[in-house]
N, C-alpha and C. Protein backbone atom coordinates (compact mmCIF):
# COMPACT_ATOMS: atom_id res chain seq x y z
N UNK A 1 79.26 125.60 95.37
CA UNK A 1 77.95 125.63 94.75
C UNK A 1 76.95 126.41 95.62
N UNK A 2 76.02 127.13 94.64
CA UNK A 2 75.01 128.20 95.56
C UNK A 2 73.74 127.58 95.06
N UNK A 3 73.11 126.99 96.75
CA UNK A 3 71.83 126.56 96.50
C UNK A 3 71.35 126.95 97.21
N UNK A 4 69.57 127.47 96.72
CA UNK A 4 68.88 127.43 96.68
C UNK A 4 67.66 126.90 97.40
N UNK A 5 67.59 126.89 98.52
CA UNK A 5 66.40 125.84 99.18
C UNK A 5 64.87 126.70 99.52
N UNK A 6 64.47 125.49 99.07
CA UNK A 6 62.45 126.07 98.95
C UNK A 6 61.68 125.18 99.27
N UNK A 7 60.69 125.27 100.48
CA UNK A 7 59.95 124.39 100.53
C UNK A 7 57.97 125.02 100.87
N UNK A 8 57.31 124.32 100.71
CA UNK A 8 56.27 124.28 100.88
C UNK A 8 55.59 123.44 101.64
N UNK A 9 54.04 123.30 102.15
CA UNK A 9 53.88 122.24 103.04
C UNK A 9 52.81 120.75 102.46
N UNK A 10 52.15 121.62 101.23
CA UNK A 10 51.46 120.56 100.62
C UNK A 10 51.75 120.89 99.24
N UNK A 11 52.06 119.21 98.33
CA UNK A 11 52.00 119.07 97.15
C UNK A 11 51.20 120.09 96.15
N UNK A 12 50.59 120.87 96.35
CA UNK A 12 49.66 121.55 95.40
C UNK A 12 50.00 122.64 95.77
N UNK A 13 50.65 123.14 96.33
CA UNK A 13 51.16 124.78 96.95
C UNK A 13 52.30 124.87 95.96
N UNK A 14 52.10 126.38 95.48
CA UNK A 14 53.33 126.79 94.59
C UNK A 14 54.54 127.07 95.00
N UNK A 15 55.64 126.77 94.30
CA UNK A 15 56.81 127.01 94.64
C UNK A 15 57.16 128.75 94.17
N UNK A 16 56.78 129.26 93.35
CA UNK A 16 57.18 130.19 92.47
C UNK A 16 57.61 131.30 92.78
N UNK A 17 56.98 131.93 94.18
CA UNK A 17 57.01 133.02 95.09
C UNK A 17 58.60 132.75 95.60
N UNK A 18 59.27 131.43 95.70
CA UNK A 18 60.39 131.50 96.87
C UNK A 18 61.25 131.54 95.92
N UNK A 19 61.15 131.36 94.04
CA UNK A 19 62.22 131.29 93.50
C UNK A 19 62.55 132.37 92.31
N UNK A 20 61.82 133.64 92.87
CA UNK A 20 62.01 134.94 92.57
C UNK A 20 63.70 135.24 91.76
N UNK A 21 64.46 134.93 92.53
CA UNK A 21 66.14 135.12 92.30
C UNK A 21 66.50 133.66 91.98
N UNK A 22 65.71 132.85 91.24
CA UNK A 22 66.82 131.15 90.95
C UNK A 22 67.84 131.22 90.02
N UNK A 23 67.76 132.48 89.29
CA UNK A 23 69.11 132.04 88.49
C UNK A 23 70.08 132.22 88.62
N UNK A 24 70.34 133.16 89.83
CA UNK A 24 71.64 133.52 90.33
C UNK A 24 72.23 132.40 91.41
N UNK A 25 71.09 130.77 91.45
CA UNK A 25 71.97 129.41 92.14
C UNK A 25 72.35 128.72 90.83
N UNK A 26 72.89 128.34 91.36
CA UNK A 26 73.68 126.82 90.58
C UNK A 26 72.59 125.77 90.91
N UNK A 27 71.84 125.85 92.02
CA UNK A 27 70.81 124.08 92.12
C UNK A 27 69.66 124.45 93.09
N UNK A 28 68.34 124.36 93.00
CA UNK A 28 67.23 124.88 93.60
C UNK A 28 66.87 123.30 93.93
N UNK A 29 66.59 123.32 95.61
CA UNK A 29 66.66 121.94 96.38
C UNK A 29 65.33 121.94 96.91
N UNK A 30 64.53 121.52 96.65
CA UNK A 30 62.67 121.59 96.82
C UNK A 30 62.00 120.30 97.52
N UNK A 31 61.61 120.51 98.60
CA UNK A 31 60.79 119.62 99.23
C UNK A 31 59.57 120.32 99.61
N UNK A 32 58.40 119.51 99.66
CA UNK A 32 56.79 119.58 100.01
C UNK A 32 56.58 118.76 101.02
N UNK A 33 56.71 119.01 101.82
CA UNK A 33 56.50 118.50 103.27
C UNK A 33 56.34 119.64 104.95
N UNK A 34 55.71 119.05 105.63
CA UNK A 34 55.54 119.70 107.11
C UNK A 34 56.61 120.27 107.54
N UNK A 35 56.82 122.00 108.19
CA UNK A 35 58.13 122.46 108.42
C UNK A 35 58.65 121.94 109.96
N UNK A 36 57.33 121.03 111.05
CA UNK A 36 57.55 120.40 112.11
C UNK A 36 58.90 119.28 111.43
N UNK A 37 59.04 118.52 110.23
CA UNK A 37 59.55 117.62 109.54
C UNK A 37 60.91 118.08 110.15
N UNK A 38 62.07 117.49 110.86
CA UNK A 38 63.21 118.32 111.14
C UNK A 38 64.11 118.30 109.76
N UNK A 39 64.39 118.96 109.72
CA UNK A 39 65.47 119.82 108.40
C UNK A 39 66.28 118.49 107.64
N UNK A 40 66.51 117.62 107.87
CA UNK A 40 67.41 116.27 107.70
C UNK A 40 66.84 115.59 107.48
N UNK A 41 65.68 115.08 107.77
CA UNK A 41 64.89 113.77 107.80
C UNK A 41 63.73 114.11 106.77
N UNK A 42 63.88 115.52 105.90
CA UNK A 42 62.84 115.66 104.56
C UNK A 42 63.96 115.40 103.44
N UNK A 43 63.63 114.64 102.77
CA UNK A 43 64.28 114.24 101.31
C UNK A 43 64.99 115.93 100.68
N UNK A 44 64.46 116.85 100.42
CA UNK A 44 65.59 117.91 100.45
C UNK A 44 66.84 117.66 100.84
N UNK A 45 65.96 117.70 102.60
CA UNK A 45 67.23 118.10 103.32
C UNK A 45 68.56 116.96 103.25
N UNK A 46 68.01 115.95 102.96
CA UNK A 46 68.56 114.75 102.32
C UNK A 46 69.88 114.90 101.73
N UNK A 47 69.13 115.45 100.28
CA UNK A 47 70.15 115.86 99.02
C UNK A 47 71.59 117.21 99.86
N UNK A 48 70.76 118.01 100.26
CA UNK A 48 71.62 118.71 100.83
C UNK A 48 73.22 118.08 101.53
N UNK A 49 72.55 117.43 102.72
CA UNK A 49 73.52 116.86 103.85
C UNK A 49 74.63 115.91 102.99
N UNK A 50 73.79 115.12 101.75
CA UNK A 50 75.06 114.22 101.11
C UNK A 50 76.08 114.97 99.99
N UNK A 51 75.64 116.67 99.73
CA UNK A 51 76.12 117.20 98.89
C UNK A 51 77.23 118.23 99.97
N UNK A 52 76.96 118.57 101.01
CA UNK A 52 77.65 119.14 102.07
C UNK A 52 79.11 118.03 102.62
N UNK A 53 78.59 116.58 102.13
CA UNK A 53 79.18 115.79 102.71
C UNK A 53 80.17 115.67 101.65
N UNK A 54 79.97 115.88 100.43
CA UNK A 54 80.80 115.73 99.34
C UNK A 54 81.74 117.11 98.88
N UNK A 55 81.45 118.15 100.00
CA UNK A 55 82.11 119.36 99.93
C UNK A 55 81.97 119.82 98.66
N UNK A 56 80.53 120.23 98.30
CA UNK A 56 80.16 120.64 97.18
C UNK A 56 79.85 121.58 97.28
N UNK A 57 78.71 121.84 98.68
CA UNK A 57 77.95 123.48 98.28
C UNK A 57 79.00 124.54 99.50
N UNK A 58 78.58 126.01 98.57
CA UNK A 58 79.10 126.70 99.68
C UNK A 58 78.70 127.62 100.25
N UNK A 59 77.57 127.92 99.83
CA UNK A 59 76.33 128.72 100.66
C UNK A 59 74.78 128.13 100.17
N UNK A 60 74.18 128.31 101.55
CA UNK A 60 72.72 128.40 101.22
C UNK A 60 71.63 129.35 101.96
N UNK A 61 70.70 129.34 100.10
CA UNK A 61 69.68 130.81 100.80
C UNK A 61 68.43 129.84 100.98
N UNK A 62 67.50 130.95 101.92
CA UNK A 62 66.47 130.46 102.18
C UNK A 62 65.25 131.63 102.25
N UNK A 63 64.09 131.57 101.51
CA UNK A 63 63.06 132.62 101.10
C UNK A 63 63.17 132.90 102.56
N UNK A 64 62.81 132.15 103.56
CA UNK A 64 62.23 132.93 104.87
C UNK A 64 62.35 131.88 105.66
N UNK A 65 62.75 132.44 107.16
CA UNK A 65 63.48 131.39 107.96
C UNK A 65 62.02 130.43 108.41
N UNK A 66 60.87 130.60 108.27
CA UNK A 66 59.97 129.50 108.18
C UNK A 66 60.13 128.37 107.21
N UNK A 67 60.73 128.44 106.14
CA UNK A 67 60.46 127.75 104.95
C UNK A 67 61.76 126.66 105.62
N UNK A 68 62.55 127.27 106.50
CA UNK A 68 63.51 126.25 106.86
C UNK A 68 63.32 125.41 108.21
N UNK A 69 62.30 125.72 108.26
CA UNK A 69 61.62 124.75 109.77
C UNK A 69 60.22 125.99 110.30
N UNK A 70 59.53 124.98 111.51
CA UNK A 70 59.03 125.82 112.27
C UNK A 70 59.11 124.96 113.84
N UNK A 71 60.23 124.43 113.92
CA UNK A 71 60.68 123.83 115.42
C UNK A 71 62.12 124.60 114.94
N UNK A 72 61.89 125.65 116.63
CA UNK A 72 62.93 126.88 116.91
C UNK A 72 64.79 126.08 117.50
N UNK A 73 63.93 124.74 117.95
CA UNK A 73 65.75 123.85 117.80
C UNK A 73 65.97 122.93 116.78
N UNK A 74 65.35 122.92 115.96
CA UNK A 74 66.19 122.79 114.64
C UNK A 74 66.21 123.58 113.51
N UNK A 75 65.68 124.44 113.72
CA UNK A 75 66.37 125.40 113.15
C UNK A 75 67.63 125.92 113.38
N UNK A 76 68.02 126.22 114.39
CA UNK A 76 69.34 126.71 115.20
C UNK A 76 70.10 125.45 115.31
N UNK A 77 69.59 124.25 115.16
CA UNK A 77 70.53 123.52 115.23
C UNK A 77 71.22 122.73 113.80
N UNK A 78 70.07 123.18 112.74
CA UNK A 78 70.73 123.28 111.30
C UNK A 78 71.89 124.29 111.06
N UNK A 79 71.44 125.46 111.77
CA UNK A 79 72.59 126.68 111.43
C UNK A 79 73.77 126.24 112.00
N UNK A 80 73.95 125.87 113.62
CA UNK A 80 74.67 125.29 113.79
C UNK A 80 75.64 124.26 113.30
N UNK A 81 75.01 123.20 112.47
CA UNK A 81 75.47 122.69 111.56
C UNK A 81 76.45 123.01 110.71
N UNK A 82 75.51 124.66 109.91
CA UNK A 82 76.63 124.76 108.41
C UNK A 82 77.25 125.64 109.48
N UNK A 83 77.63 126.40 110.19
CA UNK A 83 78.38 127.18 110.70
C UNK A 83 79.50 126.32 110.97
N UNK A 84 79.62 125.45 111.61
CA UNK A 84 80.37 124.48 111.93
C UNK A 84 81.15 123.81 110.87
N UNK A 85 80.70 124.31 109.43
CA UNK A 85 81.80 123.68 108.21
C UNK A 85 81.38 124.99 107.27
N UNK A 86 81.35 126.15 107.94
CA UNK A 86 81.63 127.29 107.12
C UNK A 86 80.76 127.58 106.11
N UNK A 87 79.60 127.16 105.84
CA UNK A 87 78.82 127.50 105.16
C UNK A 87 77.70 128.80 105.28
N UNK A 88 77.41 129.56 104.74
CA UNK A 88 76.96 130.77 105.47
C UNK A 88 75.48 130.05 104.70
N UNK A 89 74.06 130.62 105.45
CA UNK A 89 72.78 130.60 105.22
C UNK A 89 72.40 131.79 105.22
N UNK A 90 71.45 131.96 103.77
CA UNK A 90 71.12 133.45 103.85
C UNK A 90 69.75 133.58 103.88
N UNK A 91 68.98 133.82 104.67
CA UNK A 91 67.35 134.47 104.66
C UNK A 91 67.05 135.18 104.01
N UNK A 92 66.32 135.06 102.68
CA UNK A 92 66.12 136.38 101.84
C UNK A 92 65.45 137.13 102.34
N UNK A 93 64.10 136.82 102.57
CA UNK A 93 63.08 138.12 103.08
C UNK A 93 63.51 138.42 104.30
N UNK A 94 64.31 138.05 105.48
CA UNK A 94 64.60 138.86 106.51
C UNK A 94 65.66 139.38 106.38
N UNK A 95 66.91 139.14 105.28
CA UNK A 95 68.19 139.83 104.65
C UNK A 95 68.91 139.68 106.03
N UNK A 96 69.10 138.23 106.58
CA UNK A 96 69.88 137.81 107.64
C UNK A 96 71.12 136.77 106.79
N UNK A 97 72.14 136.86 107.29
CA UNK A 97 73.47 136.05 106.95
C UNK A 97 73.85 135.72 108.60
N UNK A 98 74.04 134.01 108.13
CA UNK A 98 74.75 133.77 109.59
C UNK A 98 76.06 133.58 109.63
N UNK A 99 77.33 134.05 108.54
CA UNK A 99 78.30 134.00 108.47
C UNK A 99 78.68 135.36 107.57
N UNK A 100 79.52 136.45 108.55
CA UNK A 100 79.32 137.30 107.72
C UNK A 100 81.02 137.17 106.75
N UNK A 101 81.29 138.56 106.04
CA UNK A 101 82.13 138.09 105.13
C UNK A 101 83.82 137.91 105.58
N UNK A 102 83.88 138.09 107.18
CA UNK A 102 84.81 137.84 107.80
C UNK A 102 85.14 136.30 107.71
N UNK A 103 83.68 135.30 107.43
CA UNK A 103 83.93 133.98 108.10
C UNK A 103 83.83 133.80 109.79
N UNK A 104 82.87 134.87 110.41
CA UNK A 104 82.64 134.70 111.58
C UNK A 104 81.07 134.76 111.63
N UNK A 105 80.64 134.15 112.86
CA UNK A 105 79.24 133.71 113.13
C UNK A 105 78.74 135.07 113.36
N UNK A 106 77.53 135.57 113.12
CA UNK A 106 77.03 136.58 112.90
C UNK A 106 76.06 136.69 114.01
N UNK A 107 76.67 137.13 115.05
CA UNK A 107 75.79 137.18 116.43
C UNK A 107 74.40 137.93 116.46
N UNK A 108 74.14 138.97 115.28
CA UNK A 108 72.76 139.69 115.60
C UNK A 108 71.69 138.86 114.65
N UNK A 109 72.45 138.23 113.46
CA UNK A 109 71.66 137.47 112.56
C UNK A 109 71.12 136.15 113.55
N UNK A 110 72.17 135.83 114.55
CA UNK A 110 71.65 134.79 115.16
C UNK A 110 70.82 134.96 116.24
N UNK A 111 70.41 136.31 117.36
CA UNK A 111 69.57 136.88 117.73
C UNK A 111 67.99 136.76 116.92
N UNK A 112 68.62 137.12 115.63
CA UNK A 112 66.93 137.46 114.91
C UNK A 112 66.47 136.68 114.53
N UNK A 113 67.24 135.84 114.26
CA UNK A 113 66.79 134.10 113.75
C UNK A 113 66.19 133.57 114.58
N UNK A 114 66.27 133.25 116.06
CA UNK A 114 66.30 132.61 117.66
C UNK A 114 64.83 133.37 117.86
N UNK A 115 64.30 134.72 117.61
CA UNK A 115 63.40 135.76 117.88
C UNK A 115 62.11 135.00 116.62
N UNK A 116 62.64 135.30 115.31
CA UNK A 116 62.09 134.83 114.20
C UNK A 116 61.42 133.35 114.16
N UNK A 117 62.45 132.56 114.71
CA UNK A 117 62.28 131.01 114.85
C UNK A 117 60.89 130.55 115.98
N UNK A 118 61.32 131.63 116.65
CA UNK A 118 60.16 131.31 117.61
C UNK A 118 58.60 131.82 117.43
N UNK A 119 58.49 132.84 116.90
CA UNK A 119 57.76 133.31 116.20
C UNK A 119 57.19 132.26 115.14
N UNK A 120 57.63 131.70 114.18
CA UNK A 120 57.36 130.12 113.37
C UNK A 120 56.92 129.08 113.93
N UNK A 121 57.54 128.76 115.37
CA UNK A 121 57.13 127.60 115.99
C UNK A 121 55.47 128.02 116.97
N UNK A 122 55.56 129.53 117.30
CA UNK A 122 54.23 129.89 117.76
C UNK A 122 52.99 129.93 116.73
N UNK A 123 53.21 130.08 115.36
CA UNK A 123 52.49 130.18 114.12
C UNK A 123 51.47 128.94 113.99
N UNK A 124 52.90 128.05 114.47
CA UNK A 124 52.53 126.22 113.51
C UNK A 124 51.61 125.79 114.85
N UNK A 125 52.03 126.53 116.62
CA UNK A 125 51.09 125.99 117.35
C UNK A 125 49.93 126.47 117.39
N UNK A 126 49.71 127.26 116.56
CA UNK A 126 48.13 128.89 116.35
C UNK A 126 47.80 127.29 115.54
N UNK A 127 48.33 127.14 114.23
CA UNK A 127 47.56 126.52 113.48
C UNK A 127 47.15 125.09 113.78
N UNK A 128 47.97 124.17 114.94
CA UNK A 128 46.93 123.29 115.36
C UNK A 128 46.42 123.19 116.03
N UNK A 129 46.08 124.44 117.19
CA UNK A 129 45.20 124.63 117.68
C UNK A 129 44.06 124.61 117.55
N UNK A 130 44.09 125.50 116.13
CA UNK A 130 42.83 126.25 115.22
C UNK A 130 42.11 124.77 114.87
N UNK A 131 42.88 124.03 114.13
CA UNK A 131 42.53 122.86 113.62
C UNK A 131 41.62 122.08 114.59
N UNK A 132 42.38 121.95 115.74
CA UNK A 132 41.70 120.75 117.05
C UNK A 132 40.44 121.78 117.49
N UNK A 133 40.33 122.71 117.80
CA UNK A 133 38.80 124.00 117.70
C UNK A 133 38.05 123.65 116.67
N UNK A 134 38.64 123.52 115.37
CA UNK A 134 37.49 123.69 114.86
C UNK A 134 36.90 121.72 114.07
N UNK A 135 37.81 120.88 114.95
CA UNK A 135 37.82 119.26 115.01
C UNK A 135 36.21 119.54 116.39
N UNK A 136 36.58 119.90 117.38
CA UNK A 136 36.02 119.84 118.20
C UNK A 136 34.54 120.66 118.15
N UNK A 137 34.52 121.36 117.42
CA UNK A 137 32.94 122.27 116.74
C UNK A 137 32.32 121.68 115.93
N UNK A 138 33.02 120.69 114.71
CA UNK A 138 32.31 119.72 113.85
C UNK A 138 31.85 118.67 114.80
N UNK A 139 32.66 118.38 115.96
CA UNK A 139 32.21 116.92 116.60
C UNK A 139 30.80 117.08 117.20
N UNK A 140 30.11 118.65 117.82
CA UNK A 140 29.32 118.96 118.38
C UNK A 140 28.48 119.23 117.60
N UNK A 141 28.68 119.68 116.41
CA UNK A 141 27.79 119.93 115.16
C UNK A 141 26.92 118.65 114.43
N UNK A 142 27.95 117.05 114.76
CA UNK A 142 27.73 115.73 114.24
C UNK A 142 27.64 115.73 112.58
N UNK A 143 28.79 117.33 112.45
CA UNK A 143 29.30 117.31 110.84
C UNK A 143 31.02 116.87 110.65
N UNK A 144 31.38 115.76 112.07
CA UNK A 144 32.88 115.20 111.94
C UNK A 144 32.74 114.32 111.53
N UNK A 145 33.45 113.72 110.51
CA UNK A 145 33.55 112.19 110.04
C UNK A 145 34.69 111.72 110.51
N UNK A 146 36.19 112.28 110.32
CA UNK A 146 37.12 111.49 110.63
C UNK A 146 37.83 110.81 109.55
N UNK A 147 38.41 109.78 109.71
CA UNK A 147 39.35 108.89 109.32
C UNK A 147 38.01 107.79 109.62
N UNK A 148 38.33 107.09 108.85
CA UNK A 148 37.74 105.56 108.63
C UNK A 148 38.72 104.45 108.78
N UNK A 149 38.71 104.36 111.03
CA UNK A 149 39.43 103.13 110.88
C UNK A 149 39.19 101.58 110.93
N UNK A 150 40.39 100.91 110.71
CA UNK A 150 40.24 99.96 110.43
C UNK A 150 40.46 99.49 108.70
N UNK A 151 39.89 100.79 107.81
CA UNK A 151 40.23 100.53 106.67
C UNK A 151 40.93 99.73 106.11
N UNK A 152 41.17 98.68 105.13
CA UNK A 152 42.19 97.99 104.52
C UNK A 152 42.91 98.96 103.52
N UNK A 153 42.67 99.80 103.02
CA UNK A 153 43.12 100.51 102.23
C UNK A 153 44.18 101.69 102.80
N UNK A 154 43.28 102.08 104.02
CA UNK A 154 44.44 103.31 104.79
C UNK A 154 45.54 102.59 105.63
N UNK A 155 45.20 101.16 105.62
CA UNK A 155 46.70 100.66 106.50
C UNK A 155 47.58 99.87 105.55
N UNK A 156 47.24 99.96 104.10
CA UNK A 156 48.01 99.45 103.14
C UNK A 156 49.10 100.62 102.75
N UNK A 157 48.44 101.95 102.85
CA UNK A 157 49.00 103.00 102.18
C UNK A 157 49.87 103.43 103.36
N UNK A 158 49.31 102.66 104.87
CA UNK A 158 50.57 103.70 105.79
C UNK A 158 51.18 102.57 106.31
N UNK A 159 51.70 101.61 105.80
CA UNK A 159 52.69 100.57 105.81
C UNK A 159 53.43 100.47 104.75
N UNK A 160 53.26 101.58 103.65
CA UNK A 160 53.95 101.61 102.81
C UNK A 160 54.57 102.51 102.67
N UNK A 161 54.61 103.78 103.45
CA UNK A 161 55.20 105.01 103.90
C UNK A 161 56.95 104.59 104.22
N UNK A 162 57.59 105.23 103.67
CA UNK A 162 59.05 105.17 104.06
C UNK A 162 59.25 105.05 105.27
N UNK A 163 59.35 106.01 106.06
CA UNK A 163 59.57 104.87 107.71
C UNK A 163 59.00 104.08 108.21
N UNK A 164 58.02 103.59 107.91
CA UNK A 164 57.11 102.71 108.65
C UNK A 164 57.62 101.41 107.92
N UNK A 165 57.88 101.17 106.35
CA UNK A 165 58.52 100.12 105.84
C UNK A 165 59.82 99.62 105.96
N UNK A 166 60.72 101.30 106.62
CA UNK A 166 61.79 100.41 107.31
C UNK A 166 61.68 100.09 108.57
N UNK A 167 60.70 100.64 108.90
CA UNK A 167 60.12 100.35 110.44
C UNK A 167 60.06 98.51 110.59
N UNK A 168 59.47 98.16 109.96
CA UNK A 168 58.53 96.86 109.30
C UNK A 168 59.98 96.02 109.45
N UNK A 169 60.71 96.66 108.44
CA UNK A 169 62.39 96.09 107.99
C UNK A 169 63.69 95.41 109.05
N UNK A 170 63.29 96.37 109.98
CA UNK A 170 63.98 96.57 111.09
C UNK A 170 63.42 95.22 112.02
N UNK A 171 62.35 95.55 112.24
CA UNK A 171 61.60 94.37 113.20
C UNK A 171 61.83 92.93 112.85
N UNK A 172 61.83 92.77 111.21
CA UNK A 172 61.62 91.63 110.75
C UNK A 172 63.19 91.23 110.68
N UNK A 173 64.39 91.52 111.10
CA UNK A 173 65.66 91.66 111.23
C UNK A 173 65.97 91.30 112.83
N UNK A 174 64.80 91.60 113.85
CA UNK A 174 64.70 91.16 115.02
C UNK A 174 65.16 92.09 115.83
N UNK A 175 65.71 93.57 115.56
CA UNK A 175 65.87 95.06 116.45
C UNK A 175 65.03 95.18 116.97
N UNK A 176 65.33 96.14 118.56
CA UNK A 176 64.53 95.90 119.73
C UNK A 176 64.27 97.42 118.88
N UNK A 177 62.46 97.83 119.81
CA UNK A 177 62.33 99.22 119.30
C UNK A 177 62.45 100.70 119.79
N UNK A 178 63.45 100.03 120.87
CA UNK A 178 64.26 101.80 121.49
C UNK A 178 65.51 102.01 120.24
N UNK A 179 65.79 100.65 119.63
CA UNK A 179 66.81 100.79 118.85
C UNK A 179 66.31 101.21 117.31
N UNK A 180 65.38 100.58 116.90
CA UNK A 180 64.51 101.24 115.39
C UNK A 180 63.85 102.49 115.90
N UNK A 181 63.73 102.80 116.98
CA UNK A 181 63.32 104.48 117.17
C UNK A 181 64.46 105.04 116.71
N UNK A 182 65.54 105.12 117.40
CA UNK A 182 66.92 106.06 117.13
C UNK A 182 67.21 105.80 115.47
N UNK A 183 67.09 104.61 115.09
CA UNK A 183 68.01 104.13 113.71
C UNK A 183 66.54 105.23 112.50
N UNK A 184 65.39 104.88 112.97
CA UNK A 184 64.60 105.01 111.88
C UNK A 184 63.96 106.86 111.87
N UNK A 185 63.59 107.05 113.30
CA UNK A 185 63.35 108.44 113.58
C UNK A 185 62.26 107.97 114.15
N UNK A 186 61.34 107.03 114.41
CA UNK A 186 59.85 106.85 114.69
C UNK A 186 59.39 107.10 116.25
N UNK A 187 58.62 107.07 116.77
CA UNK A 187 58.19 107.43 118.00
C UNK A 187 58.33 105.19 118.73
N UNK A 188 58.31 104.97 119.53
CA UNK A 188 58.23 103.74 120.45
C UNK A 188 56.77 103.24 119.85
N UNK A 189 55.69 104.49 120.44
CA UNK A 189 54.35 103.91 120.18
C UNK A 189 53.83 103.63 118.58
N UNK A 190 54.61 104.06 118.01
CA UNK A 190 54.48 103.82 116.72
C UNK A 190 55.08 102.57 116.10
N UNK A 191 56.21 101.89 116.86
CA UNK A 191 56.65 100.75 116.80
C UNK A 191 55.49 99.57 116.98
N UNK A 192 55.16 100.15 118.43
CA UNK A 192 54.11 99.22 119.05
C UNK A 192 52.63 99.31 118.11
N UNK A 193 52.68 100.39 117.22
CA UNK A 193 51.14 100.13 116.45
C UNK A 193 51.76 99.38 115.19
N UNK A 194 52.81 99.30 114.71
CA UNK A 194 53.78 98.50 113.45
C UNK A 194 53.09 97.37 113.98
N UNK A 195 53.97 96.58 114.92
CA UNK A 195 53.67 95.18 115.69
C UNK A 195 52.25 94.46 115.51
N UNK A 196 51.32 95.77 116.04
CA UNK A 196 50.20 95.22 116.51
C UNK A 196 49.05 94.79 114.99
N UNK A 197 49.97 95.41 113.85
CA UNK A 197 49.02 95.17 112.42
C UNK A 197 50.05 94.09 112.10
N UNK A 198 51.20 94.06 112.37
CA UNK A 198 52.01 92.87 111.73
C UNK A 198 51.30 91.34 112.07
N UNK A 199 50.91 91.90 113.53
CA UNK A 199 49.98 90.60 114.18
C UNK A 199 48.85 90.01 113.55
């Protein structure tokens, strides 16, 4: 099976631009989420890994090697992945293949990818930079508002967030939280802010 993968970073951003060529897949695999998100742990990448697991697909394209991350080791360490069960990934707009039609790893595609990748991960650090600059110009301006904490409403909605509810799940099961870090993906201190509202 030839899929298709497209992603974007917010719900209201169009898909339409990345699916120029969709009819020539068999299944277009779409997630809206952060490309920091590592490749596995976004519901896409989800569908993917259990359809790889079922020896279903046998190549996948991707509009542009940003759309498939913008952290330069997982990216390479997704490729790594399908390389490792023969799956070739194709970059449309950079017209990179990491398996060429020998069935061998494609050493210059993987050069430009490694070059490219990094380039993505310098992008995503431009853009929160930009962000915390221009956080820090509203604060001096006394035109920052922020987040409103304490809210009952914003800690209803982020205790109801998929990891944080198995976060919740885990604890209430009695797992220590070096162990719901590894099992769930969450950071320690994020355990310790779970705890401290459970309290």
């Amino acid at each position: 099976m030839k899929v298709l993968y497209v992603r974007v970073s917010t719900l209201d951003q169009n898909t339409d631009r990345q699916k120029n060529d969709s009819k020539e897949f068999e299944l277009v695999i779409e997630d809206k989420c952060s490309g920091a998100i590592p490749f596995f742990q976004r519901e896409g990448g989800k569908k993917i890994l259990s359809l790889i697991e079922k020896r279903i697909i046998t190549s996948i394209s991707v509009h542009s090697i940003d759309r498939c991350g913008r952290d330069l080791l997982d990216i390479l360490s997704v490729i790594k992945f399908m390389n490792e069960r023969d799956i070739p990934m194709f970059f449309i707009q950079q017209g990179l293949r990491t398996i060429d039609d020998k069935g061998k790893e494609n050493a210059i595609a993987k050069m430009m990818i490694s070059i490219l990748g990094t380039i993505a991960e310098l992008t995503r650090n431009q853009i929160k930079e930009a962000q915390r600059e221009g956080i820090e110009l509203a604060k001096l301006r006394n035109v920052y508002k922020g987040r409103k904490k304490g809210a009952k409403s914003d800690i209803q909605k982020w205790i109801q967030k998929p990891k944080i509810a198995k976060t919740i799940e885990y604890l209430k099961k009695g797992y220590k939280a070096n162990e719901i870090s590894k099992i769930v993906g969450v950071h320690v201190n994020t355990i310790t802010k779970v705890k401290r509202v459970l309290e």
